[in-house]
N, C-alpha and C. Protein backbone atom coordinates (compact mmCIF):
# COMPACT_ATOMS: atom_id res chain seq x y z
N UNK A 1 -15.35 -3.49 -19.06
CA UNK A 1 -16.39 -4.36 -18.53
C UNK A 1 -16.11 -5.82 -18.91
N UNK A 2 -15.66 -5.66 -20.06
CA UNK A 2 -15.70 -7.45 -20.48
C UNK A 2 -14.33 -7.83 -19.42
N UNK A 3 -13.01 -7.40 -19.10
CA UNK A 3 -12.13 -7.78 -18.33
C UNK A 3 -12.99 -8.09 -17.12
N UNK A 4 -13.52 -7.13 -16.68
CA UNK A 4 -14.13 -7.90 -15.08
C UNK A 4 -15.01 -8.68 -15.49
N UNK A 5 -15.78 -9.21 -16.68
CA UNK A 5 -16.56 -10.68 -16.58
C UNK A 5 -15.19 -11.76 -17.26
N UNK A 6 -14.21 -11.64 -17.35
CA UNK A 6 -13.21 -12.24 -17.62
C UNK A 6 -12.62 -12.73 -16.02
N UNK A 7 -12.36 -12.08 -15.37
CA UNK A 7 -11.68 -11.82 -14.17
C UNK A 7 -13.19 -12.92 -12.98
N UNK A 8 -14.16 -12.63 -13.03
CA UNK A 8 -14.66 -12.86 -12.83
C UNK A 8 -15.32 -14.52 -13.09
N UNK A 9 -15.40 -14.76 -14.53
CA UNK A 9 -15.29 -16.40 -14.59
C UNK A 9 -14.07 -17.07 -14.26
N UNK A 10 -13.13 -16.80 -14.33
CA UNK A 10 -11.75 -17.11 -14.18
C UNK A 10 -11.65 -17.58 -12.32
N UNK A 11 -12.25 -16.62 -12.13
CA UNK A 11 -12.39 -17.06 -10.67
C UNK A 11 -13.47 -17.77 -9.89
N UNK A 12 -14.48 -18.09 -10.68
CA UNK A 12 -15.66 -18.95 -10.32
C UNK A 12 -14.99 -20.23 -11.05
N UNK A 13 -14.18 -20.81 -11.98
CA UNK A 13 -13.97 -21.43 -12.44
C UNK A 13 -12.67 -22.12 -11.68
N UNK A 14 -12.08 -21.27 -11.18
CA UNK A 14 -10.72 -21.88 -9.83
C UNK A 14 -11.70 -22.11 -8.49
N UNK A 15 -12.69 -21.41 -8.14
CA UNK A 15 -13.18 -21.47 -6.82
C UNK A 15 -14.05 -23.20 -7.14
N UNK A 16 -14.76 -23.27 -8.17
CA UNK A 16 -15.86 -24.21 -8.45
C UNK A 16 -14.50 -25.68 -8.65
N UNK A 17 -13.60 -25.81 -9.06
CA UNK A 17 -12.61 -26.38 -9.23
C UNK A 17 -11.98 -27.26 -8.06
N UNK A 18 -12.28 -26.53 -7.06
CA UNK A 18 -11.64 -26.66 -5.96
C UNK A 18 -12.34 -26.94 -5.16
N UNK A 19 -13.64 -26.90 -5.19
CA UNK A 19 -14.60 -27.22 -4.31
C UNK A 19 -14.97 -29.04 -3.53
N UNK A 20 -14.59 -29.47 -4.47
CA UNK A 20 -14.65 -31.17 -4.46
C UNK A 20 -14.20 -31.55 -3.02
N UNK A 21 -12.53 -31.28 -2.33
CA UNK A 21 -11.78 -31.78 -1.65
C UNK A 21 -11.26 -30.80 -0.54
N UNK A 22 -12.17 -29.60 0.07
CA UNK A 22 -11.28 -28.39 0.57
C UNK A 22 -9.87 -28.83 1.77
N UNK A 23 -10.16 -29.58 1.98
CA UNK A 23 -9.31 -30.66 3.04
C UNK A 23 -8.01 -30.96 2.76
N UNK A 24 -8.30 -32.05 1.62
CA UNK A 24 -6.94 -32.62 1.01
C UNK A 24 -6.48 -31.62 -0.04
N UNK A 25 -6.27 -30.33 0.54
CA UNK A 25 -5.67 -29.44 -1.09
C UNK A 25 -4.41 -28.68 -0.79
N UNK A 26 -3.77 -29.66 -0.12
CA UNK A 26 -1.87 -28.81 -0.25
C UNK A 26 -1.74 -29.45 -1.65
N UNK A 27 -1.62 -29.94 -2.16
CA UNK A 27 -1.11 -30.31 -3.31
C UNK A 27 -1.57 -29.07 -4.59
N UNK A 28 -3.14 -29.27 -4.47
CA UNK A 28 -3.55 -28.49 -4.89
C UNK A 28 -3.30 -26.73 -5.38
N UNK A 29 -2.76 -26.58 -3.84
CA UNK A 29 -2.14 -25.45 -3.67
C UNK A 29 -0.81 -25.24 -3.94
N UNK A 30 -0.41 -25.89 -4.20
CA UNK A 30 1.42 -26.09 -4.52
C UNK A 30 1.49 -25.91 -5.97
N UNK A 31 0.31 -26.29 -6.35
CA UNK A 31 0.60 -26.38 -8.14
C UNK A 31 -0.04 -25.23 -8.64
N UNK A 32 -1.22 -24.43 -8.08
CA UNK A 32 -1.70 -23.35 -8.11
C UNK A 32 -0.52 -22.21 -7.91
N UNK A 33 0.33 -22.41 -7.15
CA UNK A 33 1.12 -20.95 -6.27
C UNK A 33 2.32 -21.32 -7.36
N UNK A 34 2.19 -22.66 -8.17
CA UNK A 34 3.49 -22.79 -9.26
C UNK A 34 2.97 -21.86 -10.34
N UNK A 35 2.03 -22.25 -10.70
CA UNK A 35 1.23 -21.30 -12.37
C UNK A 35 1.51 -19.79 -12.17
N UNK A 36 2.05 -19.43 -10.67
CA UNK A 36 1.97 -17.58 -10.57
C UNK A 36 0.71 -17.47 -10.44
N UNK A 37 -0.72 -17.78 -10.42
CA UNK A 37 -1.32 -17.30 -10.13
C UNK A 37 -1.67 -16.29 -8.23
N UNK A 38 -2.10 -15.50 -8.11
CA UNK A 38 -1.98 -14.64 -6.91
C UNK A 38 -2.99 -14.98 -6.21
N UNK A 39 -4.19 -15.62 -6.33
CA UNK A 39 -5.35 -15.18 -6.33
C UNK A 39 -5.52 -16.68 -6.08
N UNK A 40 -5.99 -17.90 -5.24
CA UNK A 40 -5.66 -19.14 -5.63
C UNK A 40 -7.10 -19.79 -4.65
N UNK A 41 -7.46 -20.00 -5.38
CA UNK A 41 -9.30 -20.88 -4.52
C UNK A 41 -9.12 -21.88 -3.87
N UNK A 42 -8.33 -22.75 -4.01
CA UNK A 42 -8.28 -23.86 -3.31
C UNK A 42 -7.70 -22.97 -1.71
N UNK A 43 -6.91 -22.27 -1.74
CA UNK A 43 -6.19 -21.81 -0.08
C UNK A 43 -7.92 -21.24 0.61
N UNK A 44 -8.54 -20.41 -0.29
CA UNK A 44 -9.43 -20.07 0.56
C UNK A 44 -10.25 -20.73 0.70
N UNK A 45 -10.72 -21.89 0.12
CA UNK A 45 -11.55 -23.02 0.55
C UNK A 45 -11.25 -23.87 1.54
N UNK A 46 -10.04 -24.08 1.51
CA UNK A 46 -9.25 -24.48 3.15
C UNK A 46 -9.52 -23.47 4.39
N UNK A 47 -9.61 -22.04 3.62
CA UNK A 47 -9.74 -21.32 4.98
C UNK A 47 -11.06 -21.76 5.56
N UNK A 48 -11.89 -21.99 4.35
CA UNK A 48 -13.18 -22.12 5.01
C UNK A 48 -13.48 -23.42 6.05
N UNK A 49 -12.90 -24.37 5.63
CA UNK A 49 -12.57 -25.92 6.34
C UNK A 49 -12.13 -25.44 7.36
N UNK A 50 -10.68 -25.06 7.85
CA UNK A 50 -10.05 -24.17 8.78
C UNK A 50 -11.62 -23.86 9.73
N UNK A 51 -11.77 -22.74 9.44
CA UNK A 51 -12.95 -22.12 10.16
C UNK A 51 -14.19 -22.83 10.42
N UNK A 52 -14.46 -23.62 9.90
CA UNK A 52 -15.48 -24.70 9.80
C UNK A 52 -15.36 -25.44 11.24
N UNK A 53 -14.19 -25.81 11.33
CA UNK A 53 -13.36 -26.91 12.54
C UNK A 53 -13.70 -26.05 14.05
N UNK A 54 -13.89 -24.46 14.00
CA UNK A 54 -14.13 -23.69 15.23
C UNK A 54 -15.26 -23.80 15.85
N UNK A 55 -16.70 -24.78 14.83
CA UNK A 55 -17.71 -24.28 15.26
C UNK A 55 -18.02 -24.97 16.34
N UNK A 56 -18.90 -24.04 17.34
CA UNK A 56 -19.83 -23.14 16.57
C UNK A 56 -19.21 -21.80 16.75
N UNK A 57 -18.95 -20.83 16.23
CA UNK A 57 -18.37 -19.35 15.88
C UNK A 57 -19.14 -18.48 16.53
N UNK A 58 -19.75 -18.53 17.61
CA UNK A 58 -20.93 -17.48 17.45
C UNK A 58 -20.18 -16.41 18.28
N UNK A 59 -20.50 -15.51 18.70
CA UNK A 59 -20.16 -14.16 19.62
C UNK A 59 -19.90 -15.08 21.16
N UNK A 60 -19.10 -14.99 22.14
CA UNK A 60 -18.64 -15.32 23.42
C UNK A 60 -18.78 -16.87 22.97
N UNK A 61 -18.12 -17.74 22.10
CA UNK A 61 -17.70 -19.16 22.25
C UNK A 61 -16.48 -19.17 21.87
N UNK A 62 -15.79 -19.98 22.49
CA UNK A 62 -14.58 -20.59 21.99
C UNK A 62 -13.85 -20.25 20.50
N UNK A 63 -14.87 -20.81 19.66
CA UNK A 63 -14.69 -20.75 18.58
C UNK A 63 -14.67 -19.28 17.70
N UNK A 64 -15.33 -18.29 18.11
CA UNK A 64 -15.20 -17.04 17.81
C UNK A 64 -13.94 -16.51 18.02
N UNK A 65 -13.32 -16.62 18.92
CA UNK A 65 -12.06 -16.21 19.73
C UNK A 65 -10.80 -17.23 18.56
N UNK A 66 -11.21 -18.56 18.76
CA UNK A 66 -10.16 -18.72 17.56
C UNK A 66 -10.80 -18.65 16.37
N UNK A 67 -11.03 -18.05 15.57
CA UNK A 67 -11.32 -17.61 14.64
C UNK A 67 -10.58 -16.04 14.51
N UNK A 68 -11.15 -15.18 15.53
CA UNK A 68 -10.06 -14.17 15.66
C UNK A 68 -8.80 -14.54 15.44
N UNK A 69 -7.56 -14.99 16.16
CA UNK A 69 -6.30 -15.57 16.41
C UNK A 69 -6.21 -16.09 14.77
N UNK A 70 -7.21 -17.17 14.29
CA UNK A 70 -6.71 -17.24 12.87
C UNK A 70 -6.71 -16.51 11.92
N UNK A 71 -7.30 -15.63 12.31
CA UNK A 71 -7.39 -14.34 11.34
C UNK A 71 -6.07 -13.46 11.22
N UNK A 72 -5.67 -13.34 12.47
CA UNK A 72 -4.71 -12.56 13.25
C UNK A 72 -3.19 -13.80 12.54
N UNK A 73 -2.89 -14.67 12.80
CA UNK A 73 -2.11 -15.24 12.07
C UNK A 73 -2.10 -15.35 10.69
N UNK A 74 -3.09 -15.72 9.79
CA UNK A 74 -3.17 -15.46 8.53
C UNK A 74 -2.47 -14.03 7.76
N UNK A 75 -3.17 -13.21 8.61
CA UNK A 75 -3.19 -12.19 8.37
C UNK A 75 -0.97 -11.47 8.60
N UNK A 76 -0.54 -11.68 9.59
CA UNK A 76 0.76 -11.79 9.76
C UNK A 76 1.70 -12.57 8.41
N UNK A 77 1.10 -13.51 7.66
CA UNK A 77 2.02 -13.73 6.84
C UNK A 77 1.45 -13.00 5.37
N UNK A 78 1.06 -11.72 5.52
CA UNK A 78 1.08 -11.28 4.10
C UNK A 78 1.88 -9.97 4.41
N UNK A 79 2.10 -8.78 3.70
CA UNK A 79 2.06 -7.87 3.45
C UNK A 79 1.61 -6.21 4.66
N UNK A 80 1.02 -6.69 5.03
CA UNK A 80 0.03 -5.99 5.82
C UNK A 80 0.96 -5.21 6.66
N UNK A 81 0.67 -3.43 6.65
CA UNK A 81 1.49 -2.52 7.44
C UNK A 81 1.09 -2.66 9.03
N UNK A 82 -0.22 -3.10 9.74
CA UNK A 82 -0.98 -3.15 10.83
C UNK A 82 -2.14 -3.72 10.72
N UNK A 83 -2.45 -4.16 12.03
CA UNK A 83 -3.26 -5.28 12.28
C UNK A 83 -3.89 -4.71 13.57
N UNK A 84 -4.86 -4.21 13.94
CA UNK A 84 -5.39 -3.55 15.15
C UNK A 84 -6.85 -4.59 15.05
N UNK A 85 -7.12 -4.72 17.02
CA UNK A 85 -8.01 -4.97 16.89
C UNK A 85 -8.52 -4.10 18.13
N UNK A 86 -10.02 -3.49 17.89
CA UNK A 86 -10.75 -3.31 18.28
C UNK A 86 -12.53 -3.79 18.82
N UNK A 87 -11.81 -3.25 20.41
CA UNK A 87 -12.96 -4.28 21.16
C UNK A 87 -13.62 -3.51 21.73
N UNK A 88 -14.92 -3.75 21.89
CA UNK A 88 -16.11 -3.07 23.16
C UNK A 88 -16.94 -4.02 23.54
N UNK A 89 -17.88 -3.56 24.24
CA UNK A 89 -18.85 -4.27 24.67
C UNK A 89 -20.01 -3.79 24.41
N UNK A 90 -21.19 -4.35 24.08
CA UNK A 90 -22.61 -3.85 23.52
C UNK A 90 -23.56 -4.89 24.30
N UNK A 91 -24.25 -4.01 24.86
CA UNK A 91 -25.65 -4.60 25.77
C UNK A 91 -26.84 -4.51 24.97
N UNK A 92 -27.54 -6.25 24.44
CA UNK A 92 -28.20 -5.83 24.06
C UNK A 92 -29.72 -5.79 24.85
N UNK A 93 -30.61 -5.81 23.82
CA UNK A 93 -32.33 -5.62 24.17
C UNK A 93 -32.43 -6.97 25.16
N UNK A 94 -31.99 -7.46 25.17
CA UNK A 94 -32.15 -8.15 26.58
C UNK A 94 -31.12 -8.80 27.48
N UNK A 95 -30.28 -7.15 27.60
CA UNK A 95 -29.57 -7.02 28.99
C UNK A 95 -28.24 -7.92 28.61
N UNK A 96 -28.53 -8.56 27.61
CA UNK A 96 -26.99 -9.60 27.88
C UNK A 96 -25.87 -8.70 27.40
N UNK A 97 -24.43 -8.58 27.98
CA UNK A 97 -23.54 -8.09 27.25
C UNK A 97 -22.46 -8.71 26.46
N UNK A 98 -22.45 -8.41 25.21
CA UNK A 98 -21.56 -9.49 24.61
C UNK A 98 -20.33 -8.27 24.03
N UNK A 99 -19.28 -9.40 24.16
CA UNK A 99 -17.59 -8.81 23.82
C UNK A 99 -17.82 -8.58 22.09
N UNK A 100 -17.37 -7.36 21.80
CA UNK A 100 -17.59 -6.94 20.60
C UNK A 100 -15.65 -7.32 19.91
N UNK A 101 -15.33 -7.68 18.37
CA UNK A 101 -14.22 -7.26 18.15
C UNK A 101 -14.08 -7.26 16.64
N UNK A 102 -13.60 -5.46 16.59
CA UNK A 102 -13.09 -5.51 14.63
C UNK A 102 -11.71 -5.90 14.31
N UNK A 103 -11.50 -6.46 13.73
CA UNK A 103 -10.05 -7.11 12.97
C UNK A 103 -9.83 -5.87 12.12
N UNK A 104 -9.17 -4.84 12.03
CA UNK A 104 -8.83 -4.43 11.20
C UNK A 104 -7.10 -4.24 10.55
N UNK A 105 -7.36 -4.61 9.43
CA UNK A 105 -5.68 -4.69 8.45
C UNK A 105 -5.35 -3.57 7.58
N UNK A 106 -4.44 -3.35 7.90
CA UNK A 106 -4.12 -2.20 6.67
C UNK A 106 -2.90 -2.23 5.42
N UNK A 107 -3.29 -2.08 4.83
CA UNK A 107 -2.15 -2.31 3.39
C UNK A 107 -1.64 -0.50 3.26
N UNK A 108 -0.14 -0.59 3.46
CA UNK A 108 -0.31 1.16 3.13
C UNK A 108 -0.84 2.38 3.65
N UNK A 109 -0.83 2.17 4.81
CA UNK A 109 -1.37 3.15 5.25
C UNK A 109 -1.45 4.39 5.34
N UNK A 110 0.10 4.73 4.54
CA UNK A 110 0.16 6.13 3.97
C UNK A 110 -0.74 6.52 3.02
N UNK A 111 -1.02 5.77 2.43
CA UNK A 111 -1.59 6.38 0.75
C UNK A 111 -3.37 6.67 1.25
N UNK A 112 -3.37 7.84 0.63
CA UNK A 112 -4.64 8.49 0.85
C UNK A 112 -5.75 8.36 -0.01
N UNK A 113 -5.46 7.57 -1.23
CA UNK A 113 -6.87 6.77 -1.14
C UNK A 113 -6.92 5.83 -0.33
N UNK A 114 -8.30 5.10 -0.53
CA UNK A 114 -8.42 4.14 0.33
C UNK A 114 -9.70 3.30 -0.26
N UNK A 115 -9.46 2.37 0.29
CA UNK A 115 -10.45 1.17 -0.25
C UNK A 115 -11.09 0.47 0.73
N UNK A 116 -12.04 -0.17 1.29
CA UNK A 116 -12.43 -0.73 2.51
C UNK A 116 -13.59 -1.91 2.49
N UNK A 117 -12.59 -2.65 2.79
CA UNK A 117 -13.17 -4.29 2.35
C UNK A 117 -13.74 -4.92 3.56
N UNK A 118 -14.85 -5.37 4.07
CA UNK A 118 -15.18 -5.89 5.14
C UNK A 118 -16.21 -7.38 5.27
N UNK A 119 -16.55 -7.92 6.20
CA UNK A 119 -16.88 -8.79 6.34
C UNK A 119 -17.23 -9.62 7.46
N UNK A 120 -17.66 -9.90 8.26
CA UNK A 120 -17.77 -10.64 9.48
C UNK A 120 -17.65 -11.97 9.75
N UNK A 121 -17.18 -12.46 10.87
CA UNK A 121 -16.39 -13.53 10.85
C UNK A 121 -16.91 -14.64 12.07
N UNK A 122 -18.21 -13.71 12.62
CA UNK A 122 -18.99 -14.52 13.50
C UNK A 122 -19.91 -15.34 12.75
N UNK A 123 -20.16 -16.20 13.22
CA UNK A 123 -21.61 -17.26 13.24
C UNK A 123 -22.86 -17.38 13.88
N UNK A 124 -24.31 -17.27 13.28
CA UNK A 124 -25.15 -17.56 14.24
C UNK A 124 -25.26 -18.68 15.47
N UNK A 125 -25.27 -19.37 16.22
CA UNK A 125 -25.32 -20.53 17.29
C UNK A 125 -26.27 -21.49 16.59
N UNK A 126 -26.80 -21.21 15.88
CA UNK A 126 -28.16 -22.67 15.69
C UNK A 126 -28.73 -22.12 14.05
N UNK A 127 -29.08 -23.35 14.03
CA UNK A 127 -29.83 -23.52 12.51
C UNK A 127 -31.42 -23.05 12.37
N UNK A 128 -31.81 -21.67 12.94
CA UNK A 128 -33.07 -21.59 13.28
C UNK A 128 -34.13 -22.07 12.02
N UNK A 129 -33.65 -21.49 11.02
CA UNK A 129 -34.94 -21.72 10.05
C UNK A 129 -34.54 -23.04 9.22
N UNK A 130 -34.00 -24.34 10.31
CA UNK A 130 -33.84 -25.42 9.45
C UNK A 130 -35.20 -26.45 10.14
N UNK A 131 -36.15 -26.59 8.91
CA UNK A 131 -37.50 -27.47 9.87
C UNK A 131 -37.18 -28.56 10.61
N UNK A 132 -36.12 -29.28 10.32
CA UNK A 132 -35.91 -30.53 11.00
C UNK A 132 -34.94 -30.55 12.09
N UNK A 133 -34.05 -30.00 12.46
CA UNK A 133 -33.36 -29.85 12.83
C UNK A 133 -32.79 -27.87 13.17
N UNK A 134 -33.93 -27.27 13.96
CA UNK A 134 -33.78 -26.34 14.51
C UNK A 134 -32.74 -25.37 15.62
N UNK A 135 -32.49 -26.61 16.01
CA UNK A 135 -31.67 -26.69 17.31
C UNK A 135 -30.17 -26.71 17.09
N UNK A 136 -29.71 -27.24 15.80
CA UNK A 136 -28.67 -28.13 15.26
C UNK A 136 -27.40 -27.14 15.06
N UNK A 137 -26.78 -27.26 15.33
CA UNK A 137 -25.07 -25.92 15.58
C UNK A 137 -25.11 -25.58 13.90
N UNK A 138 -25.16 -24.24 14.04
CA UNK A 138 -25.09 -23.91 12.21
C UNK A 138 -23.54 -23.68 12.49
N UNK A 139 -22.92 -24.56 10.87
CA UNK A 139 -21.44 -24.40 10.81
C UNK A 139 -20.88 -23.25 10.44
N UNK A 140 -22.01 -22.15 9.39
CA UNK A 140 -21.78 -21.13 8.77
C UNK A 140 -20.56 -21.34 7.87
N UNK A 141 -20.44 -21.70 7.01
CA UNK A 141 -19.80 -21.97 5.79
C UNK A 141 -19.69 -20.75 4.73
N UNK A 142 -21.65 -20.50 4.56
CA UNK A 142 -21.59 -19.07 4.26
C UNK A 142 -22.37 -17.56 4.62
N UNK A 143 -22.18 -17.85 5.84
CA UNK A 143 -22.60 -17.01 7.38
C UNK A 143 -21.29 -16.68 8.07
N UNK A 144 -20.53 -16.24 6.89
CA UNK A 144 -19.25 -15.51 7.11
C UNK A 144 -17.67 -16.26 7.13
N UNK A 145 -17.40 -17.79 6.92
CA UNK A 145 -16.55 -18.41 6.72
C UNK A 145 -16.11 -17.96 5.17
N UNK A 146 -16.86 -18.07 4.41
CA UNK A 146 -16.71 -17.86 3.08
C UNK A 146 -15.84 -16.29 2.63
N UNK A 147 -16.83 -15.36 3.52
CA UNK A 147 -16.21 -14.14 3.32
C UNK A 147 -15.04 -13.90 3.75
N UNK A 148 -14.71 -14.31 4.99
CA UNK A 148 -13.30 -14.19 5.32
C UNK A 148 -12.26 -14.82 4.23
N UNK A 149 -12.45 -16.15 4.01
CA UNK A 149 -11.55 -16.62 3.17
C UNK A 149 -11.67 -15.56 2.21
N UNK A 150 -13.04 -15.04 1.40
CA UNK A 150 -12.04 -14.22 0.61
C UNK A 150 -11.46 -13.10 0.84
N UNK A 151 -11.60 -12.58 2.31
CA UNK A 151 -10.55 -11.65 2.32
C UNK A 151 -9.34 -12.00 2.37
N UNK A 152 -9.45 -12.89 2.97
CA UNK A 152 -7.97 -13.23 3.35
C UNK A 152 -6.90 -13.44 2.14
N UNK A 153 -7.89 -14.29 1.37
CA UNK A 153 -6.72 -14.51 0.13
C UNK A 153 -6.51 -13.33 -0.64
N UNK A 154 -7.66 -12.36 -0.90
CA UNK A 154 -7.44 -10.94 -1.38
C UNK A 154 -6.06 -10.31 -0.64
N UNK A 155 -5.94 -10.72 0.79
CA UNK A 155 -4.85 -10.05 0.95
C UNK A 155 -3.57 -10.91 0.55
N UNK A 156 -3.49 -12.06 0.86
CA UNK A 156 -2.42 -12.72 0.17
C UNK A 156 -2.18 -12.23 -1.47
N UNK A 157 -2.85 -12.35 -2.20
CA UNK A 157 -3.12 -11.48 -3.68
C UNK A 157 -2.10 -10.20 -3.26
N UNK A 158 -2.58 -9.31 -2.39
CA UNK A 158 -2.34 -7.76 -2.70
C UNK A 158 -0.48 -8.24 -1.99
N UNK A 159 -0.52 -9.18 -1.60
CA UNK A 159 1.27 -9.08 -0.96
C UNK A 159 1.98 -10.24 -1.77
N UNK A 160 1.57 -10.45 -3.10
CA UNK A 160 2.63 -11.66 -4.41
C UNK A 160 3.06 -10.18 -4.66
């Protein structure tokens, strides 16, 4: 237990670190990926910038679609045995049909345990419960930008 609250500040302490500049952090990242560390906050705080730049993310915009594709590239430079994506379509309670799609990655796909990490990578369209600004494109930062980055770097991690 004490290793995972070890493991655990260690990484609020690189993520909180990094938070200042998510933009300007190749450097950042260059000196991070020097220490050996696997695991590196500043890359996924860029992812989140990255993804930030798509909005608005929501289901059938632009930005959802690349968000996919960056996922789908990210995802190509680690480790990863397959990369499937799966699509449908779901009609909802009022008739609209929207393009459904799971990103799924696999590490190993032989090995019969298994572990299953997930996360969503869409955005709501609007800032509903913001009083002043209701209307206003929510960027989702952490309405699923956040989570992806950390998958993503989890998988960069699982392929040092």
């Amino acid at each position: 237990m004490k290793s995972l609250q070890i493991v655990f500040f260690v990484s609020l302490f690189v993520i909180s670190n990094t938070w200042a500049d998510p933009l300007n952090n190749e450097k950042q990242i260059q000196t991070q990926e020097t220490l050996g560390r696997a695991w590196v906050g500043s890359r996924a705080m860029h992812d989140i910038a990255v993804q930030l730049s798509f909005t608005p993310r929501s289901i059938g915009t632009a930005g959802h679609e690349n968000t996919i594709k960056f996922i789908r590239n990210q995802v190509k430079q680690t480790r990863s045995k397959a990369t499937i994506l799966q699509r449908w379509n779901y009609e909802g309670s009022d008739g609209k049909r929207n393009s459904m799609t799971n990103v799924i990655v696999r590490f190993d796909p032989d090995n019969p345990r298994r572990l299953i990490l997930g996360t969503h990578y869409d955005s709501i369209i609007r800032a509903y419960n913001d009083l002043i600004n209701p209307d206003g494109q929510m960027p989702g930062a952490n309405n699923s930008a956040s989570g992806v980055a950390l998958l993503l770097e989890t998988a960069r991690a699982l392929s040092s």
